[in-house]
C-alpha atoms as a PDB file:
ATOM      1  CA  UNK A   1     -32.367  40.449 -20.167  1.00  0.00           C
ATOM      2  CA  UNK A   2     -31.487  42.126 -16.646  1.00  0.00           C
ATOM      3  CA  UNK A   3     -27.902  43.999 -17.013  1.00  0.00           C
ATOM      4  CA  UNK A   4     -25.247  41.802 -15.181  1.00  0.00           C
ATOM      5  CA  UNK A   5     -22.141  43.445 -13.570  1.00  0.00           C
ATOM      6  CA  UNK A   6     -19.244  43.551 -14.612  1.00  0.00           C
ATOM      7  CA  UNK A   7     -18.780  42.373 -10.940  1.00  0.00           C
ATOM      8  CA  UNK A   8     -20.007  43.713  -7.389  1.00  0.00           C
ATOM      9  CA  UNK A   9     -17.186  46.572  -7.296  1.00  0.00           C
ATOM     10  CA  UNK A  10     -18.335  48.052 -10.415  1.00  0.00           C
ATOM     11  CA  UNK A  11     -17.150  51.731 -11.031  1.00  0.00           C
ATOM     12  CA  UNK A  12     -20.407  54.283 -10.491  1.00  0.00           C
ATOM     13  CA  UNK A  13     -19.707  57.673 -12.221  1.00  0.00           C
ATOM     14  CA  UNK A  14     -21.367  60.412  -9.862  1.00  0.00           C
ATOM     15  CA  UNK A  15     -22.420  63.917 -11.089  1.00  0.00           C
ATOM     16  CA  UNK A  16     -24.651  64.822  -8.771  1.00  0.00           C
ATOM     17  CA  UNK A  17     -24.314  66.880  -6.149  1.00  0.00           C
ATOM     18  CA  UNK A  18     -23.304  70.599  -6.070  1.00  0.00           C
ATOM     19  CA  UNK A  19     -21.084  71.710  -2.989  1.00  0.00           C
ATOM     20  CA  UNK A  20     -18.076  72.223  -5.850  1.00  0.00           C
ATOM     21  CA  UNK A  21     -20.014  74.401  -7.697  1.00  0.00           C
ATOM     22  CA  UNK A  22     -18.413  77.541  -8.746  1.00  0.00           C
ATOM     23  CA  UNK A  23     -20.778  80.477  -9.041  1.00  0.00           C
ATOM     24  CA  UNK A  24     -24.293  80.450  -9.902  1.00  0.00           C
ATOM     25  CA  UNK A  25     -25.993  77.437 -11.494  1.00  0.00           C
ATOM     26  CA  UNK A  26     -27.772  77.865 -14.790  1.00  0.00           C
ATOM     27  CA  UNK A  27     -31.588  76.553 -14.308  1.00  0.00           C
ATOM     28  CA  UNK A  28     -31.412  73.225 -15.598  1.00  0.00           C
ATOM     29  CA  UNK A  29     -28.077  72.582 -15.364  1.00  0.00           C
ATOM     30  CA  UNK A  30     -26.863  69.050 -13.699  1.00  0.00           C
ATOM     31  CA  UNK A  31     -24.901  70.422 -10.577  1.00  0.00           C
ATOM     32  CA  UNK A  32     -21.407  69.202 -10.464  1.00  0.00           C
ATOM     33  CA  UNK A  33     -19.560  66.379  -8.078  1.00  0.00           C
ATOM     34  CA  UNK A  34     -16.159  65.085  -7.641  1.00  0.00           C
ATOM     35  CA  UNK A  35     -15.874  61.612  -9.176  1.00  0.00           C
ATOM     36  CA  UNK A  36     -17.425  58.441  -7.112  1.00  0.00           C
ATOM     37  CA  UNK A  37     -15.983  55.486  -8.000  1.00  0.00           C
ATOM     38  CA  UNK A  38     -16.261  51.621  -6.446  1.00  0.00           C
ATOM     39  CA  UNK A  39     -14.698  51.509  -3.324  1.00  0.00           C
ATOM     40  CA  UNK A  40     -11.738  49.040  -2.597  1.00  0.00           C
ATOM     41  CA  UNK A  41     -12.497  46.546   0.451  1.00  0.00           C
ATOM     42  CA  UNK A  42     -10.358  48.770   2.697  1.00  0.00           C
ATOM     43  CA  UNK A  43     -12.683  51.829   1.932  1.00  0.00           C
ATOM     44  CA  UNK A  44     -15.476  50.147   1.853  1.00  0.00           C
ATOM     45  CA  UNK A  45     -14.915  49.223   5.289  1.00  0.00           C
ATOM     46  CA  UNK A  46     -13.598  52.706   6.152  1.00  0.00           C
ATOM     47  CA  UNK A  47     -17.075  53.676   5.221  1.00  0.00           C
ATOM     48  CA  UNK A  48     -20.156  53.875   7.666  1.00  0.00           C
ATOM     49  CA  UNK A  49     -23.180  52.095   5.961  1.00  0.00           C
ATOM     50  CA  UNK A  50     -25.076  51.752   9.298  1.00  0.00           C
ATOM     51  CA  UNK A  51     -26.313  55.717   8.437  1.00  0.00           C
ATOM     52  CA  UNK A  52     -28.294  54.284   5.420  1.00  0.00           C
ATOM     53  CA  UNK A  53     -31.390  53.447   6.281  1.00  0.00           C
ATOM     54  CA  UNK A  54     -33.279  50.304   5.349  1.00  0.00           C
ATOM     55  CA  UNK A  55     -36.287  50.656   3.104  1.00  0.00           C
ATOM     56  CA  UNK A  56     -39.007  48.439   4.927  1.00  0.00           C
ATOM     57  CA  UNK A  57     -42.765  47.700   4.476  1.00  0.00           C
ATOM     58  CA  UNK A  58     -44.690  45.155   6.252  1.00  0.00           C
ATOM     59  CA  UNK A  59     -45.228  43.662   9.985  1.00  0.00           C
ATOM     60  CA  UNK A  60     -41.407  43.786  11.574  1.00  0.00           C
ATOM     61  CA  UNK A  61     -42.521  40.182  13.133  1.00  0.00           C
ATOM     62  CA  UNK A  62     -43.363  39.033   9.908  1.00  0.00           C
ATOM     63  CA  UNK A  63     -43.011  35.129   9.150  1.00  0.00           C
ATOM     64  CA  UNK A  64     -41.466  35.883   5.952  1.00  0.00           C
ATOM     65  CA  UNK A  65     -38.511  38.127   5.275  1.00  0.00           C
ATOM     66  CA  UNK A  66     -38.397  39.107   1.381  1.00  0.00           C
ATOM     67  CA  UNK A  67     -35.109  41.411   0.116  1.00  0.00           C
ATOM     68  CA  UNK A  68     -35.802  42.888  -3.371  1.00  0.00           C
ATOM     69  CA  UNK A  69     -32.134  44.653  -5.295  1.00  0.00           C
ATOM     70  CA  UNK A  70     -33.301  46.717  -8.143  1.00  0.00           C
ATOM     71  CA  UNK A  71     -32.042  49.335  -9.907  1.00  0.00           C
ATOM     72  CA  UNK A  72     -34.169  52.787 -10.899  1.00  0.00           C
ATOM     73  CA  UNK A  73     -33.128  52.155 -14.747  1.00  0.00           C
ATOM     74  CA  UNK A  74     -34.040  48.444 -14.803  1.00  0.00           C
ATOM     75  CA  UNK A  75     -37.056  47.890 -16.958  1.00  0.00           C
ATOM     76  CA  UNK A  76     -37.222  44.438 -15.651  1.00  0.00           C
ATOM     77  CA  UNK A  77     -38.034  46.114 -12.174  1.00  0.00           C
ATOM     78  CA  UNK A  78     -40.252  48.409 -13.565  1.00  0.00           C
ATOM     79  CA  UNK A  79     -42.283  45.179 -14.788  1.00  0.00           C
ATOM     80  CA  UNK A  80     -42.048  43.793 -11.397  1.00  0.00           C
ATOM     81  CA  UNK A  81     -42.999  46.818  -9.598  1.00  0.00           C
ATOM     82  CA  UNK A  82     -46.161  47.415 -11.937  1.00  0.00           C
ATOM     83  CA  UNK A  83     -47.123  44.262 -11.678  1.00  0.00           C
ATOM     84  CA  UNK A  84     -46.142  41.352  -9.290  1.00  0.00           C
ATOM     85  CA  UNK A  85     -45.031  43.490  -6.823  1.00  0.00           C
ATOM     86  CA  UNK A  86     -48.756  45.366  -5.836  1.00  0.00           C
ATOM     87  CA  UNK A  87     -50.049  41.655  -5.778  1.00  0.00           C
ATOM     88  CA  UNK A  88     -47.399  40.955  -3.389  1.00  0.00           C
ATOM     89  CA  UNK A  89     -48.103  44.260  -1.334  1.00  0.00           C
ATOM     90  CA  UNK A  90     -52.100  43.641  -1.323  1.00  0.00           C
ATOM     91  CA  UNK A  91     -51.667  39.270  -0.446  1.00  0.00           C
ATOM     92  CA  UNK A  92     -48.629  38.957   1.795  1.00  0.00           C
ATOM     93  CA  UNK A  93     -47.170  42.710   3.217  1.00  0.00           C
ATOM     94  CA  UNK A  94     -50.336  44.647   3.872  1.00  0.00           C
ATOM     95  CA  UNK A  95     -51.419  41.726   5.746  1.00  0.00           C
ATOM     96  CA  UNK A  96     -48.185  40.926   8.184  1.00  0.00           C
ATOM     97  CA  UNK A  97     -46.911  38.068   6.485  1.00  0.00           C
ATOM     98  CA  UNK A  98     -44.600  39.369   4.054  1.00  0.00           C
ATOM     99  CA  UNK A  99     -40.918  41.916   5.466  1.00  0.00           C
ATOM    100  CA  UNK A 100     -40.422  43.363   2.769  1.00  0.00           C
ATOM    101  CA  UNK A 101     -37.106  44.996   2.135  1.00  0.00           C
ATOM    102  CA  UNK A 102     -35.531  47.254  -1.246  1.00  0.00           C
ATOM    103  CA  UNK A 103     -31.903  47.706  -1.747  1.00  0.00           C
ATOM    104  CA  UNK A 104     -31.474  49.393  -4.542  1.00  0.00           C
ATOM    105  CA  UNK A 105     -28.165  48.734  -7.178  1.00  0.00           C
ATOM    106  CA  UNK A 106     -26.837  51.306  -8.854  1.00  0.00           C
ATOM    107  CA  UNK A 107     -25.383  50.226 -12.496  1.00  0.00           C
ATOM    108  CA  UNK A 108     -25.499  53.855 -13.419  1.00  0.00           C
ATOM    109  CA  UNK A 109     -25.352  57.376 -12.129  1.00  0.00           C
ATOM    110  CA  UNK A 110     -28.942  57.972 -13.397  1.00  0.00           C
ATOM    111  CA  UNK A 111     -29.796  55.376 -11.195  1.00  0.00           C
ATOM    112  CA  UNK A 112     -28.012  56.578  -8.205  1.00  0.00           C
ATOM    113  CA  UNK A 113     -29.666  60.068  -9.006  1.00  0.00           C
ATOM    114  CA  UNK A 114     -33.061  58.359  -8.362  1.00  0.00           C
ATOM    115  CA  UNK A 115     -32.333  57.217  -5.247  1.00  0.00           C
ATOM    116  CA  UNK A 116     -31.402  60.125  -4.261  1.00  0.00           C
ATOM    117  CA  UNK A 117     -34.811  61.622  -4.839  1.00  0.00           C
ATOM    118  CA  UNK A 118     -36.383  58.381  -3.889  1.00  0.00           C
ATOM    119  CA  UNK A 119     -34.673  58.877  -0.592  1.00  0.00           C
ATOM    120  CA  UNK A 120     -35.051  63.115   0.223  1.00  0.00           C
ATOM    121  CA  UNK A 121     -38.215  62.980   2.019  1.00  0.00           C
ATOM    122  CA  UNK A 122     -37.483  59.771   4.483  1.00  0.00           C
ATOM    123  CA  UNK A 123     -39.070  56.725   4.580  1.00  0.00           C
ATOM    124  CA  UNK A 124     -42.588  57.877   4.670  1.00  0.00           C
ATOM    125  CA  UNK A 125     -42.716  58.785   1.434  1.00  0.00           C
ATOM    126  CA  UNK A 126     -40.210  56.822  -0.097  1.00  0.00           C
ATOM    127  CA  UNK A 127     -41.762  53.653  -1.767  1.00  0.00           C
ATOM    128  CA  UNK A 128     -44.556  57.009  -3.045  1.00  0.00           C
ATOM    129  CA  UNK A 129     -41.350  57.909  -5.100  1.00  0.00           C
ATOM    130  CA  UNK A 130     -40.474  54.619  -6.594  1.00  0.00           C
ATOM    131  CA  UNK A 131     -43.683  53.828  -7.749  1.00  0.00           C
ATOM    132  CA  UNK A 132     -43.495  57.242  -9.457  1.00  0.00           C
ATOM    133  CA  UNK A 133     -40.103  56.417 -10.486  1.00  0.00           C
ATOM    134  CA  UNK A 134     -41.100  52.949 -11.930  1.00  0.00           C
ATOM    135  CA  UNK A 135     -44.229  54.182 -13.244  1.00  0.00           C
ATOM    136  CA  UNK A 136     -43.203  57.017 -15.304  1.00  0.00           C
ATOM    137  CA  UNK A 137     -39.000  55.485 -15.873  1.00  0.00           C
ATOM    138  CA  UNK A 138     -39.286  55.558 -20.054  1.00  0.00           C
ATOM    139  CA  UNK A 139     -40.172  59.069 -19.876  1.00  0.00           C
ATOM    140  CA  UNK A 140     -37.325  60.315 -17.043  1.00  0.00           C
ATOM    141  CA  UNK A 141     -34.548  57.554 -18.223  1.00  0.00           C
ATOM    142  CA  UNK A 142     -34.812  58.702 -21.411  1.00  0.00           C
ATOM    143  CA  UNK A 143     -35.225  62.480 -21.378  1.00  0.00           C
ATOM    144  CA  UNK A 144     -31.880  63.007 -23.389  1.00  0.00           C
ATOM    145  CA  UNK A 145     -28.518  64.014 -21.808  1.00  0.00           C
ATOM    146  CA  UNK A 146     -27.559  64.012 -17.835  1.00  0.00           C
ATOM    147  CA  UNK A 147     -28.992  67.698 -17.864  1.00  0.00           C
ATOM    148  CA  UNK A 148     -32.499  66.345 -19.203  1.00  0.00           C
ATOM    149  CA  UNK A 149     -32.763  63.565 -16.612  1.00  0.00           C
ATOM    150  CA  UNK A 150     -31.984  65.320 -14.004  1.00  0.00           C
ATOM    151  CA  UNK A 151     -34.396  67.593 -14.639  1.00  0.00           C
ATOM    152  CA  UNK A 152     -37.071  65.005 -14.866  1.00  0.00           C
ATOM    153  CA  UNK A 153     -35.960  63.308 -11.720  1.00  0.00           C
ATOM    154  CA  UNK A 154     -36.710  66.880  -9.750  1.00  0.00           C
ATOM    155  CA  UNK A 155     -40.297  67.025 -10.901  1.00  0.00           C
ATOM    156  CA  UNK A 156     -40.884  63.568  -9.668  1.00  0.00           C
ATOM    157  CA  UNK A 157     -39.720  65.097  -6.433  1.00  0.00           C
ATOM    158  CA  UNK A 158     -41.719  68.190  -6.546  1.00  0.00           C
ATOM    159  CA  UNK A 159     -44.696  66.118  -7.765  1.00  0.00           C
ATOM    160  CA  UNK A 160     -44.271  63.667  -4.588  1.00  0.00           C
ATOM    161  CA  UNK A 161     -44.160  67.417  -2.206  1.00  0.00           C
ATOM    162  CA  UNK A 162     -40.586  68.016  -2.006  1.00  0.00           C
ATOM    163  CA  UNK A 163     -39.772  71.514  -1.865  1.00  0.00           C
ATOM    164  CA  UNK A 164     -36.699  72.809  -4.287  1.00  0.00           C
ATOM    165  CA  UNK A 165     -34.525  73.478  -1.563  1.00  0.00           C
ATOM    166  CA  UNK A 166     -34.662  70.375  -0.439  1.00  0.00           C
ATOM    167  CA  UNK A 167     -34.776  68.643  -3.292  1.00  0.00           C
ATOM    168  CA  UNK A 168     -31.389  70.250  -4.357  1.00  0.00           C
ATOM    169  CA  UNK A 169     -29.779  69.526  -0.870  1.00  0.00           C
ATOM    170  CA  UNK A 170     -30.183  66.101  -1.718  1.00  0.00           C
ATOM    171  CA  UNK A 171     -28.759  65.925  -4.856  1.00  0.00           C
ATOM    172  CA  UNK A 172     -25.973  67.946  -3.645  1.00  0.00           C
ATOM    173  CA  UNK A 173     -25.022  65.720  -0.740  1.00  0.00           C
ATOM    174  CA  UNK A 174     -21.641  63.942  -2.275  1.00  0.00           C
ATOM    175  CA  UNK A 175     -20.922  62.125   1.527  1.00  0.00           C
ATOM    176  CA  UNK A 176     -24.694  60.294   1.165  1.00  0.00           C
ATOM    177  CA  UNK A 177     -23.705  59.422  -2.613  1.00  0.00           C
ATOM    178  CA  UNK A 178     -20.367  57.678  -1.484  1.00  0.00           C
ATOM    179  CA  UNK A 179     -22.244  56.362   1.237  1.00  0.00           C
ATOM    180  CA  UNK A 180     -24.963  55.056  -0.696  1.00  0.00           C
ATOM    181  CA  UNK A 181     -22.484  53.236  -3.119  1.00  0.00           C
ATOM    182  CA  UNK A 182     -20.187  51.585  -0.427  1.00  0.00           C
ATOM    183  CA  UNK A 183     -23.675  50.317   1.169  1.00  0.00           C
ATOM    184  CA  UNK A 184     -24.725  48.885  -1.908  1.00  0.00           C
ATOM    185  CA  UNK A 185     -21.395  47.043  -2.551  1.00  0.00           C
ATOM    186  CA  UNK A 186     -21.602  45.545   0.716  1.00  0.00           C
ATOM    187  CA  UNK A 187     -24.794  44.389   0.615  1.00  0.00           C
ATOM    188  CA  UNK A 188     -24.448  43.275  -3.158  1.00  0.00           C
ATOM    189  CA  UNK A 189     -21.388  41.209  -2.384  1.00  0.00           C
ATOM    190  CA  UNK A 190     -22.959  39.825   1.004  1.00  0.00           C
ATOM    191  CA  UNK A 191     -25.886  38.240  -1.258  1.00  0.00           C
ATOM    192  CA  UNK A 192     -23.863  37.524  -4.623  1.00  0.00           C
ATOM    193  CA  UNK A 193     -26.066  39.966  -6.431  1.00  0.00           C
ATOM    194  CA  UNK A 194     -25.157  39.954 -10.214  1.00  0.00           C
ATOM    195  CA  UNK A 195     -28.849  41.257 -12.167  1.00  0.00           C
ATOM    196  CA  UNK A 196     -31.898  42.890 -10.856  1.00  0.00           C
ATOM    197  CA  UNK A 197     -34.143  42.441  -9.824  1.00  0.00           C
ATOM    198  CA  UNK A 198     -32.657  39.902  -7.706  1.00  0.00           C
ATOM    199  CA  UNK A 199     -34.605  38.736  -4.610  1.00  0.00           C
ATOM    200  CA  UNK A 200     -33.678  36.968  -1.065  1.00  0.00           C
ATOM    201  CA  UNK A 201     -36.626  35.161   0.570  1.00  0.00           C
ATOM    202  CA  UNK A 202     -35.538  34.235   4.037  1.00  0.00           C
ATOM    203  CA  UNK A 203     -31.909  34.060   3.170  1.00  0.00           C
ATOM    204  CA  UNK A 204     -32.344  32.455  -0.134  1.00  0.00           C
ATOM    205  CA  UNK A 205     -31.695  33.701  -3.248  1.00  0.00           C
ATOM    206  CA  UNK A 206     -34.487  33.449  -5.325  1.00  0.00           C
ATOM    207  CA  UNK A 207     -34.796  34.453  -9.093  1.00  0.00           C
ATOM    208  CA  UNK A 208     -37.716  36.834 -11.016  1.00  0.00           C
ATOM    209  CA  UNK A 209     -40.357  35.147 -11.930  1.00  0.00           C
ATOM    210  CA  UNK A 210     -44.047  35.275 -12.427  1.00  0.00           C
ATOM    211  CA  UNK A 211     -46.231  35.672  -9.442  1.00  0.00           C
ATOM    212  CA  UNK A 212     -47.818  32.292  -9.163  1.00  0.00           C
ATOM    213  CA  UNK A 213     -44.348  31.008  -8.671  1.00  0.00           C
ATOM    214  CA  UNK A 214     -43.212  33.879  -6.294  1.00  0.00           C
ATOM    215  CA  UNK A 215     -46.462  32.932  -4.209  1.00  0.00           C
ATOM    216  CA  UNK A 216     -45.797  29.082  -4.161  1.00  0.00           C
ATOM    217  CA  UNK A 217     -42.415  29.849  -2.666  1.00  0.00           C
ATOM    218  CA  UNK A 218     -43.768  32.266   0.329  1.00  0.00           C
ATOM    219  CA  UNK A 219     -46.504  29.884   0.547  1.00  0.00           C
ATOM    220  CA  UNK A 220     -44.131  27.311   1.537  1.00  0.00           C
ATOM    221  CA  UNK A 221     -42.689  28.905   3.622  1.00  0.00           C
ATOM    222  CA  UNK A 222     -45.481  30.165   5.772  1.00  0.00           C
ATOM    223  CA  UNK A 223     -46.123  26.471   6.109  1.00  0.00           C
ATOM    224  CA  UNK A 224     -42.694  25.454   7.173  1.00  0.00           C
END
């Protein structure tokens, strides 16, 4: 069963990051950052979300907008990803009619982490990443402690071509982890997320399901 939440302003523990580092950095070690927590509607608002940008594939005129939330750590997403998703890609986004759009949700820090990586190199190589995050998630998810996972989450970037520096930059950059958070809230309360993945097809909330089904929905509405 998909995680719920314990509602939309769920607390994210952050410990990424590494600009409050004090002296060197032992190799492997999970690079330190002050505590980021759910936002309260006044800082969420405070916060600028418009710098995150929106993970897209697909023709921008397509008939058919479809919003996927998933979370890095959800297996359930990992399914869909491995599965109904690159049926999706190959019949409706490769060929114009499908938007398609990932937010991801972040129930957990490891989570977070990933999109963090997922995110380093830009949008060009972005969805690269999750698929190499989906495909390979019971080996990094589970590598032991934060230290281990970690770890694992930097040779998915170095596998993908991102250099170290880089790579560390990333994880290092607390303002983009707040960011990221408050965006997620936002968008998460906007579309009464509460499990992943969780899916909006032209403005309605649709549930996971196999892809027959998914395909008789954006069927109908390519005919509407």
């Amino acid at each position: 069963m998909a995680r719920l939440m314990s509602g939309v302003l769920a607390a994210v523990a952050v410990v990424v990051g590494g600009y409050a580092l004090m002296g060197p950095r032992a190799p492997g070690a999970v690079p330190e950052l002050p505590f980021v927590g759910a936002a309260t509607a006044q800082e969420a608002a405070e916060v600028d979300t418009s710098t995150i940008t929106e993970m897209v594939l697909g023709a921008e005129d397509a008939p058919v907008t479809l919003i996927e939330y998933a979370s890095y750590t959800c297996p359930h997403c990992a399914n869909f990803h491995s599965g109904a998703y690159k049926q999706l890609k190959a019949d409706y986004i490769d060929t114009g009619k499908v938007k398609f759009i990932y937010r991801e949700v972040y129930f957990d820090r490891y989570g977070l982490w990933a999109s963090m990586i997922a995110r380093c190199a830009g949008p060009e190589k972005f969805f690269g990443i999750s698929d190499l995050l989906y495909s390979s998630q019971s080996e990094w998810s589970r590598a032991g402690g934060a230290s281990e996972i970690v770890d694992e989450l930097r040779k998915i970037g170095r596998l993908a071509g991102i250099e170290n520096d880089a790579l560390e930059a990333c994880l290092a950059d607390g303002a983009k982890a707040q960011t990221l958070v408050s965006w997620y809230q936002e968008n998460a309360e906007a579309d009464g997320i509460q499990s992943t993945p969780s899916f909006i097809l032209n403005g309605t909330a649709v549930a996971n399901q196999a892809y027959d089904q998914f395909k008789a929905l954006i069927d109908a509405e390519l005919e509407g």
